[in-house]
N, C-alpha and C. Protein backbone atom coordinates (compact mmCIF):
# COMPACT_ATOMS: atom_id res chain seq x y z
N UNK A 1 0.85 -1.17 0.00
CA UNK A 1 0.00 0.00 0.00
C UNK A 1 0.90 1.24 0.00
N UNK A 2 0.65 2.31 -0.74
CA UNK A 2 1.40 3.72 -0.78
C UNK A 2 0.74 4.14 0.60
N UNK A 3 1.89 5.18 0.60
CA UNK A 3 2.11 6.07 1.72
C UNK A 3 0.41 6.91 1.97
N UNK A 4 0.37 7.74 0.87
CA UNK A 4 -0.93 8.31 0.77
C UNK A 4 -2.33 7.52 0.87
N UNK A 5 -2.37 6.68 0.27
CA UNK A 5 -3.54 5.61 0.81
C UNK A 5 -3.28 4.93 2.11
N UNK A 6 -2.00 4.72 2.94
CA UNK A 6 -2.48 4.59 4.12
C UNK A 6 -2.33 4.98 4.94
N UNK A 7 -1.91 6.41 5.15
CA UNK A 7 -2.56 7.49 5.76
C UNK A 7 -3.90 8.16 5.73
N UNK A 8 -4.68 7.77 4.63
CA UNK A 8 -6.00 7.72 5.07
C UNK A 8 -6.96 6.72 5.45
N UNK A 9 -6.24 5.39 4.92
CA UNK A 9 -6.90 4.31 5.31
C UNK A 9 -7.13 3.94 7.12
N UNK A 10 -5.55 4.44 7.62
CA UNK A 10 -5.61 4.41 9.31
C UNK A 10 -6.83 5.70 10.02
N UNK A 11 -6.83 6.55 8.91
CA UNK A 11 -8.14 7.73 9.98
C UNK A 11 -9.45 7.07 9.49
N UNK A 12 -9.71 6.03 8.50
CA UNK A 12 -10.97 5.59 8.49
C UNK A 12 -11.15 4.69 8.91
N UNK A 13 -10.33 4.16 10.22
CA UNK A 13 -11.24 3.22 11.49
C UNK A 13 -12.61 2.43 11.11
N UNK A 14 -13.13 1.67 12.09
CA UNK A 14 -14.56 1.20 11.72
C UNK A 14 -15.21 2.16 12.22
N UNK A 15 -15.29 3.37 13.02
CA UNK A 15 -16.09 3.75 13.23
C UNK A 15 -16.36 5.09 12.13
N UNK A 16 -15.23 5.51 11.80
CA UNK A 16 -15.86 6.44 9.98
C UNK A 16 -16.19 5.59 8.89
N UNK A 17 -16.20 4.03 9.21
CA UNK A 17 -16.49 3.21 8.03
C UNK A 17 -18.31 3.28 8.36
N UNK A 18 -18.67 3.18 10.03
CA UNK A 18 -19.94 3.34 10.30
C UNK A 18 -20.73 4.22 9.48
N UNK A 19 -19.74 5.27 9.78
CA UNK A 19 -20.23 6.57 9.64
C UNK A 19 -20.64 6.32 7.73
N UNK A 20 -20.03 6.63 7.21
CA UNK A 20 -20.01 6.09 5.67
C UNK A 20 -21.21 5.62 5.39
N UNK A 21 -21.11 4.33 5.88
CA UNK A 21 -22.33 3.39 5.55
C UNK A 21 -23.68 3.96 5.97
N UNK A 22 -23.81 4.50 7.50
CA UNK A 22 -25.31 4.66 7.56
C UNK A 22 -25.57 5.89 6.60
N UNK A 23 -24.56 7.12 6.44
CA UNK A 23 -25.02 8.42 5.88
C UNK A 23 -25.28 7.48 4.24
N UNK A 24 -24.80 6.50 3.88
CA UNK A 24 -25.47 6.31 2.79
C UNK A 24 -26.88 4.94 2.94
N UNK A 25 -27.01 4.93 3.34
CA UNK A 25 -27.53 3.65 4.11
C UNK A 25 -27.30 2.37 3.31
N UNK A 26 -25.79 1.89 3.27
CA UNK A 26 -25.40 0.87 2.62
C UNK A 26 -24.59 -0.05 3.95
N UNK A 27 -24.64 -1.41 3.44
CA UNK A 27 -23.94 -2.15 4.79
C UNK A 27 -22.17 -1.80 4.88
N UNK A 28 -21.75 -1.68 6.00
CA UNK A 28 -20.25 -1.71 6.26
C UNK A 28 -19.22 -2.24 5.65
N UNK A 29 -19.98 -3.39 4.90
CA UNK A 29 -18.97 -4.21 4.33
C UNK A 29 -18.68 -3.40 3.15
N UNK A 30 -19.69 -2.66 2.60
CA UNK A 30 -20.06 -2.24 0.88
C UNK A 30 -19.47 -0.96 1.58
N UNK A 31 -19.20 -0.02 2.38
CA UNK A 31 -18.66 0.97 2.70
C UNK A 31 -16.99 0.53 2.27
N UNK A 32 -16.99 -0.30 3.15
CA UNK A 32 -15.23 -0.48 3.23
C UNK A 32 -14.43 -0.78 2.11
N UNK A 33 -15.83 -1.61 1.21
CA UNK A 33 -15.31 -2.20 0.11
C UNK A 33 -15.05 -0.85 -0.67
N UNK A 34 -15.58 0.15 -0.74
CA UNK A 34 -15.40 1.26 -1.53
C UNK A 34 -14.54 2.22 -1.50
N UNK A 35 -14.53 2.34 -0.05
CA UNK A 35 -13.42 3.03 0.88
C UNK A 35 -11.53 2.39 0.16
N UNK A 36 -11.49 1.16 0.28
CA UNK A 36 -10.79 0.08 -0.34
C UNK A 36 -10.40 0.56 -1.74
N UNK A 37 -11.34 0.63 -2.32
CA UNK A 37 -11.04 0.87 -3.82
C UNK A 37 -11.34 2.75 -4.42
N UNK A 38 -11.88 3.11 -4.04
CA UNK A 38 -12.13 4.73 -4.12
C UNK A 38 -11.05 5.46 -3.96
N UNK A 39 -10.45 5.01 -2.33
CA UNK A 39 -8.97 6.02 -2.25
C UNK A 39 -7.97 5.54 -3.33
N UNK A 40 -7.44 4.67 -3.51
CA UNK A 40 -6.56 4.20 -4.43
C UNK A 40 -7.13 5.17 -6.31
N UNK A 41 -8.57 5.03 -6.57
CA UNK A 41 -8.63 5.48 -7.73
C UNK A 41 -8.45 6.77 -7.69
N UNK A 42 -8.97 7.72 -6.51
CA UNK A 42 -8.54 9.16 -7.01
C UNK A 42 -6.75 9.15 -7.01
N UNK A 43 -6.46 8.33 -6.14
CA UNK A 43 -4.70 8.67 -6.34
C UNK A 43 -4.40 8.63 -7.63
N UNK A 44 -5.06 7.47 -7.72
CA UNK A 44 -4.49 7.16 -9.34
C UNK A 44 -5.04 8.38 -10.55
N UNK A 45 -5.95 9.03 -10.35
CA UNK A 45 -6.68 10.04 -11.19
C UNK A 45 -5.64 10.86 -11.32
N UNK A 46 -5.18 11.22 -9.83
CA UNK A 46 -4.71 12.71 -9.44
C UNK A 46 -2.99 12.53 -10.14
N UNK A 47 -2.37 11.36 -9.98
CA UNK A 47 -1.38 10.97 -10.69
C UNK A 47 -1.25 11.25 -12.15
N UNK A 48 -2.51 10.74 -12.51
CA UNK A 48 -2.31 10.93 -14.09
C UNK A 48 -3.04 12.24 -14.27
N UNK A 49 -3.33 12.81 -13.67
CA UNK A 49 -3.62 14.02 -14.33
C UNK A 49 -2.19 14.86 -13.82
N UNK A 50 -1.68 14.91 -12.67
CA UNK A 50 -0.40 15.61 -12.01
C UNK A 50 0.62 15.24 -13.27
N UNK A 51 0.86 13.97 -14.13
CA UNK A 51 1.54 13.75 -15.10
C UNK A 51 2.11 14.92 -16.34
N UNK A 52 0.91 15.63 -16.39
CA UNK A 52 1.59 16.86 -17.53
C UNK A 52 1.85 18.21 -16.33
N UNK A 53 2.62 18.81 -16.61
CA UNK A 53 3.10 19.95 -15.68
C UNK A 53 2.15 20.71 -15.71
N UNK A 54 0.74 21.66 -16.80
CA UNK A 54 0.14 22.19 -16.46
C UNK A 54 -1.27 21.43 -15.32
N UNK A 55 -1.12 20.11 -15.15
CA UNK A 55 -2.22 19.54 -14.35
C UNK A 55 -1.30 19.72 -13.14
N UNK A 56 -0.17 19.34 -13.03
CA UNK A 56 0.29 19.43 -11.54
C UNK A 56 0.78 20.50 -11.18
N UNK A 57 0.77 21.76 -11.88
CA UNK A 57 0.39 23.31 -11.34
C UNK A 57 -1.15 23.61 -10.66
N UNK A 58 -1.91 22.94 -11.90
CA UNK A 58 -3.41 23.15 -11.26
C UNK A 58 -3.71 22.53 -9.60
N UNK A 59 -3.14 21.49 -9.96
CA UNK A 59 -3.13 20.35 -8.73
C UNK A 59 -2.34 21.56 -7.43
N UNK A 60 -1.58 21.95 -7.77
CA UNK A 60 -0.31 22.31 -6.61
C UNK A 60 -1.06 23.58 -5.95
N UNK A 61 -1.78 24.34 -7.06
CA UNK A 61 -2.10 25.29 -6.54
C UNK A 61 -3.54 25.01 -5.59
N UNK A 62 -4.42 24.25 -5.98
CA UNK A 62 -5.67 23.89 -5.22
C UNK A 62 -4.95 23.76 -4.24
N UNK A 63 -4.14 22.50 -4.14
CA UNK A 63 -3.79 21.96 -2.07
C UNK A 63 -3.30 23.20 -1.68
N UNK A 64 -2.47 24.52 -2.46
CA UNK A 64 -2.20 25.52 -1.33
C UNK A 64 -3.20 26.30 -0.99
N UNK A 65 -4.46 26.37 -1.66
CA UNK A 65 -5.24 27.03 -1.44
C UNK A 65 -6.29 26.96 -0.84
N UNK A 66 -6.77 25.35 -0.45
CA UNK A 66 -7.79 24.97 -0.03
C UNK A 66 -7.84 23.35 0.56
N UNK A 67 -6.34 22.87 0.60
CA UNK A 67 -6.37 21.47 1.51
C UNK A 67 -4.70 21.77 2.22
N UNK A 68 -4.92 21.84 3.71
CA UNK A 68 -3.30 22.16 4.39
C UNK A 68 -3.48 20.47 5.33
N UNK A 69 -4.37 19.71 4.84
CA UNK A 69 -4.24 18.51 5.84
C UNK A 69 -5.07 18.17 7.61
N UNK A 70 -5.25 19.96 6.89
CA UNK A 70 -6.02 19.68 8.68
C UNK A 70 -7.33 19.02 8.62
N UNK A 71 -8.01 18.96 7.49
CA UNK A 71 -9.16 17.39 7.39
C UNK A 71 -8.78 16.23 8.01
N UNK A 72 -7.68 15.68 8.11
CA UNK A 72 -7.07 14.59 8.60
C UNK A 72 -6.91 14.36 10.18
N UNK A 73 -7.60 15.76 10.78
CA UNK A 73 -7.43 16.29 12.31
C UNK A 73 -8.41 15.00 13.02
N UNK A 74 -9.71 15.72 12.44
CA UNK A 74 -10.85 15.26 12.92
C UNK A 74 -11.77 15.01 11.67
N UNK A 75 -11.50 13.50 11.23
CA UNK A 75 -12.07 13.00 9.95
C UNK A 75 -13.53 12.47 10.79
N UNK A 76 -13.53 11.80 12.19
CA UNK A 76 -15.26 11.83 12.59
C UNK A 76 -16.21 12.48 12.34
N UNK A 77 -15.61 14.11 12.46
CA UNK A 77 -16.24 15.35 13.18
C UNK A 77 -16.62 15.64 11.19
N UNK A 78 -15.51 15.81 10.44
CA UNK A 78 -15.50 16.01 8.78
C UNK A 78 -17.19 14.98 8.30
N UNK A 79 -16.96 13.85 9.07
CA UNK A 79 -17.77 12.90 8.19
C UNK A 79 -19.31 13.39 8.46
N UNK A 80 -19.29 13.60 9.43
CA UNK A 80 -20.67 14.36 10.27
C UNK A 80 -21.43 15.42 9.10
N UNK A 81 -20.43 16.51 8.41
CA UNK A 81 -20.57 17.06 7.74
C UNK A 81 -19.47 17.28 6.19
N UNK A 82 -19.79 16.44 5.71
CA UNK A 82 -18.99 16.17 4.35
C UNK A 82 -19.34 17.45 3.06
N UNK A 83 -20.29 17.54 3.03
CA UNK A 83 -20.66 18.86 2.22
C UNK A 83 -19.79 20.00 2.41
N UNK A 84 -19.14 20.29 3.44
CA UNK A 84 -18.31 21.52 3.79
C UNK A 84 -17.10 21.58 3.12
N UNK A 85 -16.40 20.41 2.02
CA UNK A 85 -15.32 20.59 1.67
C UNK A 85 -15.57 20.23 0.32
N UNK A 86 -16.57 20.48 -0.50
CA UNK A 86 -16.88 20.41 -1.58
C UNK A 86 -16.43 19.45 -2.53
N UNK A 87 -16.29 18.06 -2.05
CA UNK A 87 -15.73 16.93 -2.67
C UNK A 87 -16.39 16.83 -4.46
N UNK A 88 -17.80 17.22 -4.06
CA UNK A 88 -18.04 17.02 -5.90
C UNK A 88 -17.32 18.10 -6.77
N UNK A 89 -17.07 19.02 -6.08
CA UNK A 89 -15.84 19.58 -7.22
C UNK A 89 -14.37 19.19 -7.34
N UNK A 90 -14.37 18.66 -6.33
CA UNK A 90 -12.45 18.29 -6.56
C UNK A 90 -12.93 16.94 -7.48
N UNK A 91 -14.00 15.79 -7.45
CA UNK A 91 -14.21 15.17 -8.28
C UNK A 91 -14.55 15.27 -9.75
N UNK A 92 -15.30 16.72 -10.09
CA UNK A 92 -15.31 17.23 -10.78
C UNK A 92 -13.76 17.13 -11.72
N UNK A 93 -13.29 18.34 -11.22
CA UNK A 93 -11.74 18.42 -11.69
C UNK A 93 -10.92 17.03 -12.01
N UNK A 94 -11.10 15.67 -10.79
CA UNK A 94 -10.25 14.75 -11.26
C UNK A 94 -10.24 13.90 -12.34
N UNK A 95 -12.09 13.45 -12.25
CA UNK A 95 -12.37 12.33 -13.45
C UNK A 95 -12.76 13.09 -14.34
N UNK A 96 -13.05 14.50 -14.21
CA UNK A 96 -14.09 15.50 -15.62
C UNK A 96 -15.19 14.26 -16.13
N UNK A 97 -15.27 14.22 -17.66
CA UNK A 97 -16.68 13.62 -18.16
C UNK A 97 -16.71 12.29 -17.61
N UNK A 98 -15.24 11.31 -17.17
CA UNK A 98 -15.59 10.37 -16.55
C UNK A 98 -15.98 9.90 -15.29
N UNK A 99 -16.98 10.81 -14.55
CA UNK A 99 -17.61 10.87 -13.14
C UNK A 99 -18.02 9.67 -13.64
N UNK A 100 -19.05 9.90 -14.09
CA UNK A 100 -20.49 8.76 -14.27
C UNK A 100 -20.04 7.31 -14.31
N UNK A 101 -18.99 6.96 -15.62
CA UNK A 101 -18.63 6.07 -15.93
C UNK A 101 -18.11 5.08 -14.59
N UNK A 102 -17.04 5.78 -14.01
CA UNK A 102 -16.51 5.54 -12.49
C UNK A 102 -17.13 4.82 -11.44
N UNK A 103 -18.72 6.26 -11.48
CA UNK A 103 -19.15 5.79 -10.33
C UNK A 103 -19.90 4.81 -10.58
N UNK A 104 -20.55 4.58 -11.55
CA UNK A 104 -21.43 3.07 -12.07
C UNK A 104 -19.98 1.76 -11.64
N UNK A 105 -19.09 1.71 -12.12
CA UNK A 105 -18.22 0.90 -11.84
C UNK A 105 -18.24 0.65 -10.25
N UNK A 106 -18.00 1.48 -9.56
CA UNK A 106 -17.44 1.46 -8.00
C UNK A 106 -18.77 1.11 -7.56
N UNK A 107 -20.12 1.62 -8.00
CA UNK A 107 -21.32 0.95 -7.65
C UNK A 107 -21.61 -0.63 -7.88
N UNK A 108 -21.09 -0.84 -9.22
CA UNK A 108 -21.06 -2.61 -9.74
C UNK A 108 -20.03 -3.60 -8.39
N UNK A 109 -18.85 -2.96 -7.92
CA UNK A 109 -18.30 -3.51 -7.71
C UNK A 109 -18.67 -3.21 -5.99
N UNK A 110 -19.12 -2.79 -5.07
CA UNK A 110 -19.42 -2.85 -4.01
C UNK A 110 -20.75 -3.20 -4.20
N UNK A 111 -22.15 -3.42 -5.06
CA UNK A 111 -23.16 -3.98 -4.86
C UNK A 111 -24.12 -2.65 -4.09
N UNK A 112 -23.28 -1.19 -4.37
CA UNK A 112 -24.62 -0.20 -3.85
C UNK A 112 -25.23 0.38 -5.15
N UNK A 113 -25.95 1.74 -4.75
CA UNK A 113 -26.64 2.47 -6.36
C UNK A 113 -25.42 3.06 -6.72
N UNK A 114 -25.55 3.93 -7.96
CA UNK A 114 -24.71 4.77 -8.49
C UNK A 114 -24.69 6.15 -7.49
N UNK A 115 -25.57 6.72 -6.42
CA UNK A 115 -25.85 7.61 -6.42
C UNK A 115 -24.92 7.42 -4.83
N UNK A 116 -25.24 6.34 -4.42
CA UNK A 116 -24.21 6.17 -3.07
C UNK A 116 -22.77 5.77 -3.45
N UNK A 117 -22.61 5.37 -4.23
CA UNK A 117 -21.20 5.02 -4.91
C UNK A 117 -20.47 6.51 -5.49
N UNK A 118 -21.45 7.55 -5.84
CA UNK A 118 -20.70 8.93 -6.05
C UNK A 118 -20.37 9.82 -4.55
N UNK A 119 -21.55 9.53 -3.82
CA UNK A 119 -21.64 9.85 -2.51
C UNK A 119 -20.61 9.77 -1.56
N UNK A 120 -20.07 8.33 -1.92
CA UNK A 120 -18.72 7.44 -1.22
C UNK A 120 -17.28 9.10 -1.43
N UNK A 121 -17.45 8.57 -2.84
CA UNK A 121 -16.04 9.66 -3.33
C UNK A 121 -16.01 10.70 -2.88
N UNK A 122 -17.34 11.43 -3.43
CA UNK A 122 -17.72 13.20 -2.72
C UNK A 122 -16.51 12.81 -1.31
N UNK A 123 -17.02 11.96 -0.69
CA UNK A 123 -16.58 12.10 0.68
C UNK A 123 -15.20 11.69 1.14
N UNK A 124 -14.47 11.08 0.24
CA UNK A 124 -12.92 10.09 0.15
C UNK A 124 -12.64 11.77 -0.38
N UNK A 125 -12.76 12.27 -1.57
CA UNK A 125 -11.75 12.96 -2.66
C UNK A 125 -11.14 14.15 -1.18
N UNK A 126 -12.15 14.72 -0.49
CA UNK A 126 -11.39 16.18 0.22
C UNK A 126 -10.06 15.67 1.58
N UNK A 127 -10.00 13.87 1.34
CA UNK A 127 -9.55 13.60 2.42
C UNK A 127 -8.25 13.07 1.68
N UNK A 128 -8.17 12.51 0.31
CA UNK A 128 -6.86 12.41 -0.31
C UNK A 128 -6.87 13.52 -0.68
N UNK A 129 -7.08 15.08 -0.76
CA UNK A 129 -6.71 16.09 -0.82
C UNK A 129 -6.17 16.45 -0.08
N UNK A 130 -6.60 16.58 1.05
CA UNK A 130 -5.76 16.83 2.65
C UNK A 130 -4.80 15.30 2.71
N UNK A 131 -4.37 14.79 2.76
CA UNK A 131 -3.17 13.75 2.65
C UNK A 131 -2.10 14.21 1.60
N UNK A 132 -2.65 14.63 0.73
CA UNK A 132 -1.73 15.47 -0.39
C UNK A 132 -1.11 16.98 0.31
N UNK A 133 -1.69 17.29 0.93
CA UNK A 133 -1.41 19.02 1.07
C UNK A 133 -0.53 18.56 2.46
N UNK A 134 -0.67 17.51 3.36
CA UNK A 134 0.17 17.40 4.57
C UNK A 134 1.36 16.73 4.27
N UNK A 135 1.43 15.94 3.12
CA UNK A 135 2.61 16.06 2.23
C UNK A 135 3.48 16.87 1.57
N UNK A 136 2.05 17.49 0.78
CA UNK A 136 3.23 18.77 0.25
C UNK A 136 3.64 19.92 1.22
N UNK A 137 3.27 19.68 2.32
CA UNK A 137 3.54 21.23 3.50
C UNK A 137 5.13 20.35 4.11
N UNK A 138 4.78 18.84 4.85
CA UNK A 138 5.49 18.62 4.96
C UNK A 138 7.23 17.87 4.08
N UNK A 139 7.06 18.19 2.78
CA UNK A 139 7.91 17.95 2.15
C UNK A 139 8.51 19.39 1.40
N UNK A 140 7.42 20.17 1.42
CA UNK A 140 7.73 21.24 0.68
C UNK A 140 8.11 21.26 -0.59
N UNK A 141 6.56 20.39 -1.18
CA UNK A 141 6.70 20.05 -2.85
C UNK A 141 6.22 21.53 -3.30
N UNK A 142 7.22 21.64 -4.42
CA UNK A 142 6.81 22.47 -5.78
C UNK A 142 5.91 21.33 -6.76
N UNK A 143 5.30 22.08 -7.84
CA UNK A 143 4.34 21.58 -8.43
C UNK A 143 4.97 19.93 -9.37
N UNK A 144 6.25 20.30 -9.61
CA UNK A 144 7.14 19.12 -10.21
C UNK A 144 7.09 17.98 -9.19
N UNK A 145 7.51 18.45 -7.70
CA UNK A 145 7.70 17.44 -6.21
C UNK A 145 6.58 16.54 -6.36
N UNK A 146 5.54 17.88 -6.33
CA UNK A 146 3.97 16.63 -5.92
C UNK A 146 3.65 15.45 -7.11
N UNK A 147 4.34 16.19 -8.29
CA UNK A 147 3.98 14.87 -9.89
C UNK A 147 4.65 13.82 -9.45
N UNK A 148 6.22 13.92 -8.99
CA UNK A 148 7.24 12.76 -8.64
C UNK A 148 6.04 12.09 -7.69
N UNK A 149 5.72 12.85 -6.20
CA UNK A 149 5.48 11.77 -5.17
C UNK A 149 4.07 10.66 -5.63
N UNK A 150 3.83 12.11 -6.44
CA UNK A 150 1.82 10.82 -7.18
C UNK A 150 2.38 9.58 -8.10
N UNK A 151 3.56 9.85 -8.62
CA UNK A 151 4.34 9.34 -9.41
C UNK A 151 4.79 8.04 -8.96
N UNK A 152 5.44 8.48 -7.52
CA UNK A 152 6.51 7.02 -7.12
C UNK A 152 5.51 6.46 -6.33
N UNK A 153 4.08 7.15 -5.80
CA UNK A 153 3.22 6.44 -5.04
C UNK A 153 2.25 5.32 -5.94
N UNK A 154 2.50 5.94 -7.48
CA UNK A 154 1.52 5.32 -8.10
C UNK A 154 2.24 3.92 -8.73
N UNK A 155 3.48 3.92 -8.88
CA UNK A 155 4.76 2.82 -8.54
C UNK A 155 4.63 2.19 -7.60
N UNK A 156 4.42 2.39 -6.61
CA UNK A 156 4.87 1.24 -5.40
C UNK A 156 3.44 0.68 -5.18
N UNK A 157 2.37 1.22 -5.43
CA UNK A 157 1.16 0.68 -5.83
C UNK A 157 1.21 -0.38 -6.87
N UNK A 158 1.78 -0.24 -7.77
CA UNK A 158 1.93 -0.76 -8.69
C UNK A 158 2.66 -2.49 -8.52
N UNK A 159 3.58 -1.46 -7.97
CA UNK A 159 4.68 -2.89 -7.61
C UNK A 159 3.26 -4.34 -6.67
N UNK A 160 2.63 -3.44 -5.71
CA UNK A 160 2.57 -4.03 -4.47
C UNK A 160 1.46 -4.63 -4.90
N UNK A 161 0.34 -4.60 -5.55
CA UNK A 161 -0.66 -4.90 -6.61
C UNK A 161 -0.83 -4.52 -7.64
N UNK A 162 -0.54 -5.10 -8.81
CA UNK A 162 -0.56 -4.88 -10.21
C UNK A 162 -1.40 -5.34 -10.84
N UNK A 163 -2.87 -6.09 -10.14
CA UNK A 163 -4.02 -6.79 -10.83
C UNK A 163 -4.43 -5.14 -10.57
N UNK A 164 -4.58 -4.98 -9.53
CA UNK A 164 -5.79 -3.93 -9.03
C UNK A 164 -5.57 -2.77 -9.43
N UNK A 165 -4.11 -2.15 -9.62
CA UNK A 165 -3.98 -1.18 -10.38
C UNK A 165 -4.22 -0.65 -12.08
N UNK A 166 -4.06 -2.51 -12.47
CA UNK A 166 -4.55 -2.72 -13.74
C UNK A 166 -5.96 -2.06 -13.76
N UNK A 167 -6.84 -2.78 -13.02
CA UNK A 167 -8.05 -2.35 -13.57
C UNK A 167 -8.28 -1.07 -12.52
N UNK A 168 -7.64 -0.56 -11.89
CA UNK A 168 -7.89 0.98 -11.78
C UNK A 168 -7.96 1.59 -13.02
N UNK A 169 -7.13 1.56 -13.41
CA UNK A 169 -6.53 1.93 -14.64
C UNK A 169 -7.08 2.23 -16.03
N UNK A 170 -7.71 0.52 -15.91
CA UNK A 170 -8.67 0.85 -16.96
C UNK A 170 -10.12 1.34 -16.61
N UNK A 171 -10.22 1.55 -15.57
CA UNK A 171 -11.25 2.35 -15.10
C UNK A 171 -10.84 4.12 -15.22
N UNK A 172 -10.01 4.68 -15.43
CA UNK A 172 -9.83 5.77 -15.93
C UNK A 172 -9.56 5.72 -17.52
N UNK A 173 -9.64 4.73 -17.56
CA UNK A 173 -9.30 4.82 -19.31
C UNK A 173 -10.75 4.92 -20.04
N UNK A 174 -11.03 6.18 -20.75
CA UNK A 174 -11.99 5.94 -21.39
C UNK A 174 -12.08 5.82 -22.89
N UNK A 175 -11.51 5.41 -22.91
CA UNK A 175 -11.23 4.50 -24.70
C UNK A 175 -11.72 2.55 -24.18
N UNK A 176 -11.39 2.30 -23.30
CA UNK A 176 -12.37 0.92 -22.69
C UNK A 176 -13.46 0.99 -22.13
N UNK A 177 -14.15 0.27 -22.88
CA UNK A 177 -15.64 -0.50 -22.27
C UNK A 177 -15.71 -1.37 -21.36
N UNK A 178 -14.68 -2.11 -21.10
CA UNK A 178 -14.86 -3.60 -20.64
C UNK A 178 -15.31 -3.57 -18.64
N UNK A 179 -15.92 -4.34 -19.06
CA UNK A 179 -16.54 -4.55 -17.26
C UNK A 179 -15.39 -5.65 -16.35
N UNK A 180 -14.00 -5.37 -16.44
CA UNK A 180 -13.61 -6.00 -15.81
C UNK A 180 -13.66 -5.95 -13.90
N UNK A 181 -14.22 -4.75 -14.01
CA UNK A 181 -14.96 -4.17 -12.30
C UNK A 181 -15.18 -5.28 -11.69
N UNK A 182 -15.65 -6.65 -12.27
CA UNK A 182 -16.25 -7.92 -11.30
C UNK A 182 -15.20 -8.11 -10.35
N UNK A 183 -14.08 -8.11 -11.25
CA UNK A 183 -12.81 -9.09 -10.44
C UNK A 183 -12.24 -7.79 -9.31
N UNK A 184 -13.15 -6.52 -9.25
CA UNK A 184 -11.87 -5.63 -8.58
C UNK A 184 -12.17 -5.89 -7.04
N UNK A 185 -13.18 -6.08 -6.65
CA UNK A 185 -13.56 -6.49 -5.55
C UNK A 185 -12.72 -7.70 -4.89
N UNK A 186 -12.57 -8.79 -5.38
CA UNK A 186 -12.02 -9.79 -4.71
C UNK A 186 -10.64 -9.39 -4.95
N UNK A 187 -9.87 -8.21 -5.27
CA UNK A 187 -8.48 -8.42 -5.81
C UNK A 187 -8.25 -6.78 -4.78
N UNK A 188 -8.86 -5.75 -4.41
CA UNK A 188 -8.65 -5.02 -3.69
C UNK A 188 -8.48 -5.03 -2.22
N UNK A 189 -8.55 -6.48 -1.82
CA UNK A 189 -8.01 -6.89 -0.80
C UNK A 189 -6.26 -6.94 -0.94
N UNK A 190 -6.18 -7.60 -2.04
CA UNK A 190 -4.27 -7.59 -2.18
C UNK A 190 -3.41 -6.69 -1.88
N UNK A 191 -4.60 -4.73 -2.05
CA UNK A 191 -4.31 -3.96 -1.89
C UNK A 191 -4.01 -3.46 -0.68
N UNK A 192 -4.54 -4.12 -0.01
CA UNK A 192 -4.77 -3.68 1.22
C UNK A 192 -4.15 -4.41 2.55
N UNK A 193 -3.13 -5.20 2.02
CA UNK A 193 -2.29 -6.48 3.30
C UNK A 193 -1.63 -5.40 4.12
């Protein structure tokens, strides 16, 4: 597991996994399962979009402007009220026209609607934002720094599961159709040892 996914994976405890599940009213298991696979895909979004220098200017400048990590303080107290950090726009910005596509996937593959499966992210994206910005404060990335770290995080991801990153992958790819989403569920555990 990268650095950035599990630093947020340790503040989502079972009891923000609770939290998750009832605000959508889906079972715990279908929370976690999403939780599981959701953080890993915006990394992976934010990677490949951080890839060309004008995305990881755009990128560099949002976390100085509006994620310093302190979400990561009190992620209970955040979950209570998730609307306050405007996750459908940083989702906006990451997948652009491929929201929909995404969230139907992450819905296929945890067994909720599409509408709690976007719900999930809204609420993941402002918290790998703040994991990004307590990185870049504490590393003191320039806009090049933060491409490397999405970069070598999206590498050692890679290394550490390469089924699951596969079909991350092709879940941002929108030149594929294919529903390989079945298998991501039983294989996003690998992700997660």
């Amino acid at each position: 597991m990268n650095a950035i996914t599990e630093m947020i994976t340790q503040q989502l405890g079972a009891t923000a996994v609770r939290k998750i599940a009832q605000r959508f009213g889906i079972s715990e298991t279908a929370a976690a399962t999403a939780v599981q696979i959701g953080v890993p895909l915006i990394v992976a979004a934010l990677a490949r979009n951080a890839s060309e220098p004008q995305g990881a200017e755009r990128l560099h400048e949002a976390i100085n402007n509006d994620h310093d990590g302190s979400i990561l303080d009190n992620v209970v107290s955040y979950l209570g009220n998730p609307q306050s950090a405007n996750g459908a726009g940083i989702l906006g910005h990451v997948f652009g026209n491929q929201q929909p596509a995404i969230e139907s996937n992450l819905a296929q593959a945890t067994g909720m609607d599409q509408t709690s499966a976007g719900g999930v992210l809204e609420t993941l994206a402002p918290l790998v934002m703040g994991s990004l910005g307590k990185a870049q404060q504490e590393s003191e990335l320039d806009p090049s720094g933060l491409s490397s770290l999405l970069e070598s995080q999206q590498q050692e991801a890679q290394a550490n599961a390469p089924d699951v990153m596969s079909m991350l992958g092709s879940m941002l790819d929108q030149n594929k159709d294919g529903s390989s989403i079945d298998d991501l569920q039983r294989l996003a555990a690998k992700f997660f040892k």
